[in-house]
N, C-alpha and C. Protein backbone atom coordinates (compact mmCIF):
# COMPACT_ATOMS: atom_id res chain seq x y z
N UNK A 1 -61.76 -49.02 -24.47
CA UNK A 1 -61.55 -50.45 -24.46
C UNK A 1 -60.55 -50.79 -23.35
N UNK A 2 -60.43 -52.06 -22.68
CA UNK A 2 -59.84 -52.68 -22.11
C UNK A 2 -58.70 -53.72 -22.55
N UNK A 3 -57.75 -53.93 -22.14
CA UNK A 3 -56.56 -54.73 -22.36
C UNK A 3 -57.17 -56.32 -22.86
N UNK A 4 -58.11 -56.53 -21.92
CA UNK A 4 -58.62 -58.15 -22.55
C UNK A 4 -59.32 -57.60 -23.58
N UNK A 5 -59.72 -56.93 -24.24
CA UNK A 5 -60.62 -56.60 -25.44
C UNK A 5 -59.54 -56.80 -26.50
N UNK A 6 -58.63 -56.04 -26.21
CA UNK A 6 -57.23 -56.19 -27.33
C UNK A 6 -56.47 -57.31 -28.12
N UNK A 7 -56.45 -57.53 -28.98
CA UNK A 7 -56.08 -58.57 -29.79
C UNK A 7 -54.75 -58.19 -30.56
N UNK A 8 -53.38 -59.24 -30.04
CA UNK A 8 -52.82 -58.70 -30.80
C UNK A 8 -52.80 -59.13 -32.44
N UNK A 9 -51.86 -58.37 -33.64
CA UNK A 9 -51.95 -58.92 -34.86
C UNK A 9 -53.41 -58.10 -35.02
N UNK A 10 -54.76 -57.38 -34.27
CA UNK A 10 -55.78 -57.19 -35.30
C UNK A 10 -55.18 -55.83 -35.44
N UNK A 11 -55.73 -55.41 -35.96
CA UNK A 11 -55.95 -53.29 -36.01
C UNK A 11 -56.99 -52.84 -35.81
N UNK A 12 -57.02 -51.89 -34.79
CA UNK A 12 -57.39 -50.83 -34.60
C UNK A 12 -57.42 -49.53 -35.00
N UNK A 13 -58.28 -48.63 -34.08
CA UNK A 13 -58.08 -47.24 -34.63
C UNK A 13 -58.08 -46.44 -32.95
N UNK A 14 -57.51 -45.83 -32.77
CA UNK A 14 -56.84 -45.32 -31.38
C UNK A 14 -56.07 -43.81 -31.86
N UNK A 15 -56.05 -43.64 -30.69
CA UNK A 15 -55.44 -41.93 -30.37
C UNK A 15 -53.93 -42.18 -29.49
N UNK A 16 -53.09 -42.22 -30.43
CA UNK A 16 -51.62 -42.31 -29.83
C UNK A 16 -51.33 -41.19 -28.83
N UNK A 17 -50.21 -41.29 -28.48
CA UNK A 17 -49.74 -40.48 -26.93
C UNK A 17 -49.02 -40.00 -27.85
N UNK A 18 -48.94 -38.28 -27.90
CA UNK A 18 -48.25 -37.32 -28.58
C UNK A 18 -48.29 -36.74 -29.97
N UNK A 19 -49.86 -37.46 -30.61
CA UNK A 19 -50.41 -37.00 -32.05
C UNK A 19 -51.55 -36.40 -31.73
N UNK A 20 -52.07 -35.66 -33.05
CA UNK A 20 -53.02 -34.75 -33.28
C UNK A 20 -54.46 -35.44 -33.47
N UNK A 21 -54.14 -36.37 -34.26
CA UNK A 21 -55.47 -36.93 -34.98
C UNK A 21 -54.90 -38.56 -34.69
N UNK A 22 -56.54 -39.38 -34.98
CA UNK A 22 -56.32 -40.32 -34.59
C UNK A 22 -55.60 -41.59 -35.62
N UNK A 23 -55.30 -42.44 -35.35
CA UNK A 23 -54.68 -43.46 -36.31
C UNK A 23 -55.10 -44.66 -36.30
N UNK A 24 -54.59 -45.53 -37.27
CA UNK A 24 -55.72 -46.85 -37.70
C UNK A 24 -54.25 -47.85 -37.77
N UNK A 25 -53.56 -48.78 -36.70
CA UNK A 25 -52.78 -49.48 -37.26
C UNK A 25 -53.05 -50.89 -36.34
N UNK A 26 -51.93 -51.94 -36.57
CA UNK A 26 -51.93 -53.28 -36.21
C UNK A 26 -51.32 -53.16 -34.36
N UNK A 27 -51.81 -53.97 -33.30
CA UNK A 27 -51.03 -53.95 -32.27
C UNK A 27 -49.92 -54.87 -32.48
N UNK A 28 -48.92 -54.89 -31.81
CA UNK A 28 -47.97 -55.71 -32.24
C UNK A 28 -47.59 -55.84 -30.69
N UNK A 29 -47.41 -55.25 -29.28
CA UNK A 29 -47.16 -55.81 -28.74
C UNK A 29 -48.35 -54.97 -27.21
N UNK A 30 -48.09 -55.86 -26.17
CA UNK A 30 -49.33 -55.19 -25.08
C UNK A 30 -48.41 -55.25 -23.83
N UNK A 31 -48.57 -54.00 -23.31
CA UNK A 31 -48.10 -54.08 -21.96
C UNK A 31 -49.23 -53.61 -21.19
N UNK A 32 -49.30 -53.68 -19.63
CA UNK A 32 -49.88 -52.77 -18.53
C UNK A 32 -51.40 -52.28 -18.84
N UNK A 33 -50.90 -50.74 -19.25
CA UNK A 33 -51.84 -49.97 -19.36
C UNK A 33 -51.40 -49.13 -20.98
N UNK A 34 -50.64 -50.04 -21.97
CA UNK A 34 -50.94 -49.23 -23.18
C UNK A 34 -50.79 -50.51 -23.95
N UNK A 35 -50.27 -49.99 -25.39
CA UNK A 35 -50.33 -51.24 -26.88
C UNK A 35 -48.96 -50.55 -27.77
N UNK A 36 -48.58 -51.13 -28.38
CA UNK A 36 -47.82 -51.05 -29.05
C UNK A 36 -47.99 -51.01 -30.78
N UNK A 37 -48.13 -50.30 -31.44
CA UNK A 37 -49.21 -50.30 -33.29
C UNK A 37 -48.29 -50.07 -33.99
N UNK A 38 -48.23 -51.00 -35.35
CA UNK A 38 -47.05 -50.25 -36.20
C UNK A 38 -48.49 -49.19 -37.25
N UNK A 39 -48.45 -48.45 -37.34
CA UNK A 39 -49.45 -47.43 -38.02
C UNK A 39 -49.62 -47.53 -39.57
N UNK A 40 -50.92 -47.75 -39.94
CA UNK A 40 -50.52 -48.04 -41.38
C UNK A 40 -51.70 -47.13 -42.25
N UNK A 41 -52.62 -46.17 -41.04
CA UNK A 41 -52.84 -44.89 -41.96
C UNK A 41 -53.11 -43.87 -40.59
N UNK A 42 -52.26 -42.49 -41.38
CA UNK A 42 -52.72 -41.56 -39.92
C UNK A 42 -53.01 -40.12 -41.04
N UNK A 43 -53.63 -39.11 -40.29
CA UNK A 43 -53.97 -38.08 -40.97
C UNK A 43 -52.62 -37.48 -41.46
N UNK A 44 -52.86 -36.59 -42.52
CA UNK A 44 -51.51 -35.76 -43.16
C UNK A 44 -50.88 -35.13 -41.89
N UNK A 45 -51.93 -34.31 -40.60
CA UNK A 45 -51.19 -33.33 -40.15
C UNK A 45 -49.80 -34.05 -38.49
N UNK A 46 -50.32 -35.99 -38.92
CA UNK A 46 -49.33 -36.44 -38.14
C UNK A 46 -48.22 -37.26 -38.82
N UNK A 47 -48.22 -36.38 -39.94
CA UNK A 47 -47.04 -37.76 -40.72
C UNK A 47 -45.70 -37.78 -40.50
N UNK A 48 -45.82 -36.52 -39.96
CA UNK A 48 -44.23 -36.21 -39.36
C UNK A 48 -44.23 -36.74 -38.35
N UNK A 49 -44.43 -36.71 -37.64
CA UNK A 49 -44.52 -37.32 -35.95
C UNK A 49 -44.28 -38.66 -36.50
N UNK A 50 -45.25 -39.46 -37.23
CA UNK A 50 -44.83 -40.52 -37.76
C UNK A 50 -43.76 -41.30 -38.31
N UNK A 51 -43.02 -40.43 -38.79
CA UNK A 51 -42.00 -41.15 -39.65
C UNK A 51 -40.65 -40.99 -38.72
N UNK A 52 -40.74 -40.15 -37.68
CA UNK A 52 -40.21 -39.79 -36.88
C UNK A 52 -40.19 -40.70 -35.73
N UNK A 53 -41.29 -41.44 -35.44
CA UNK A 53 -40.89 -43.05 -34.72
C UNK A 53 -41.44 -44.13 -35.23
N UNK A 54 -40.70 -43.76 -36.67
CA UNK A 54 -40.71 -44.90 -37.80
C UNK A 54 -41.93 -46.23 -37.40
N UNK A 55 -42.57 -45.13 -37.72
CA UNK A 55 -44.33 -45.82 -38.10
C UNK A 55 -44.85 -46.83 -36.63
N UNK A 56 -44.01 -46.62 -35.62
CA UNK A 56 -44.41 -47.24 -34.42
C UNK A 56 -44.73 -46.46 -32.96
N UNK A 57 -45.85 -46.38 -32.84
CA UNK A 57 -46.52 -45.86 -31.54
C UNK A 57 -47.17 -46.52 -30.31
N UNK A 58 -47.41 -45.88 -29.15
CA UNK A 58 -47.83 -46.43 -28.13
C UNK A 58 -48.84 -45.73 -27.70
N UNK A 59 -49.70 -46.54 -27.52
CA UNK A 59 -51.30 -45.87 -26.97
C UNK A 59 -51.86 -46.58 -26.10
N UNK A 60 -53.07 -45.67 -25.12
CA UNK A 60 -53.39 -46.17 -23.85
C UNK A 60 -54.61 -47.19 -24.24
N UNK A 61 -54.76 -48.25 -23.52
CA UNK A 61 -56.39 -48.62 -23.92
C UNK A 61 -57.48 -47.86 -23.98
N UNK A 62 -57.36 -47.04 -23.37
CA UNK A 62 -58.26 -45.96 -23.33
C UNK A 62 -58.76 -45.23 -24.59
N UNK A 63 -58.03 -45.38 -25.24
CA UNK A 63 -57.98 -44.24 -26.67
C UNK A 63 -58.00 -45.06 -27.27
N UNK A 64 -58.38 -46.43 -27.25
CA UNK A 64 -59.13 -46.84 -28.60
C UNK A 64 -60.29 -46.88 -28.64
N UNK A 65 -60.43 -46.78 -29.94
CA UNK A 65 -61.88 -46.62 -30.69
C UNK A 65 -62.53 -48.33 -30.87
N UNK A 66 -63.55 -48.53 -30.38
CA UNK A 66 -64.37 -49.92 -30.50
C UNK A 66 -65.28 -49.65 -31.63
């Protein structure tokens, strides 16, 4: 997907920068060439990573899922 495709406030499902598996959360903010998601389901084997930047990640447009 592309940056004009992106909506903020909807959710998605995208492949964050520095996790295993992919995740399903809200964008909350858009820059450039990534998004900003607070995450509100990710697989067990990234929950650490998760809680670890307290449920907020950054991902490329690229790595979302349409």
């Amino acid at each position: 997907m592309n940056e004009e495709e992106i909506e903020l406030g909807k959710t998605y499902r995208c492949h964050p920068i520095g996790f295993i598996e992919d995740v399903e959360g809200e964008v909350v903010s858009k820059m450039t060439n990534t998004a900003v998601l607070r995450i509100e389901t990710c697989n067990p084997t990234d929950q650490l990573q998760l809680e670890e930047k307290a449920k907020m990640v950054v991902a490329r447009y690229s790595s979302f899922i349409s």
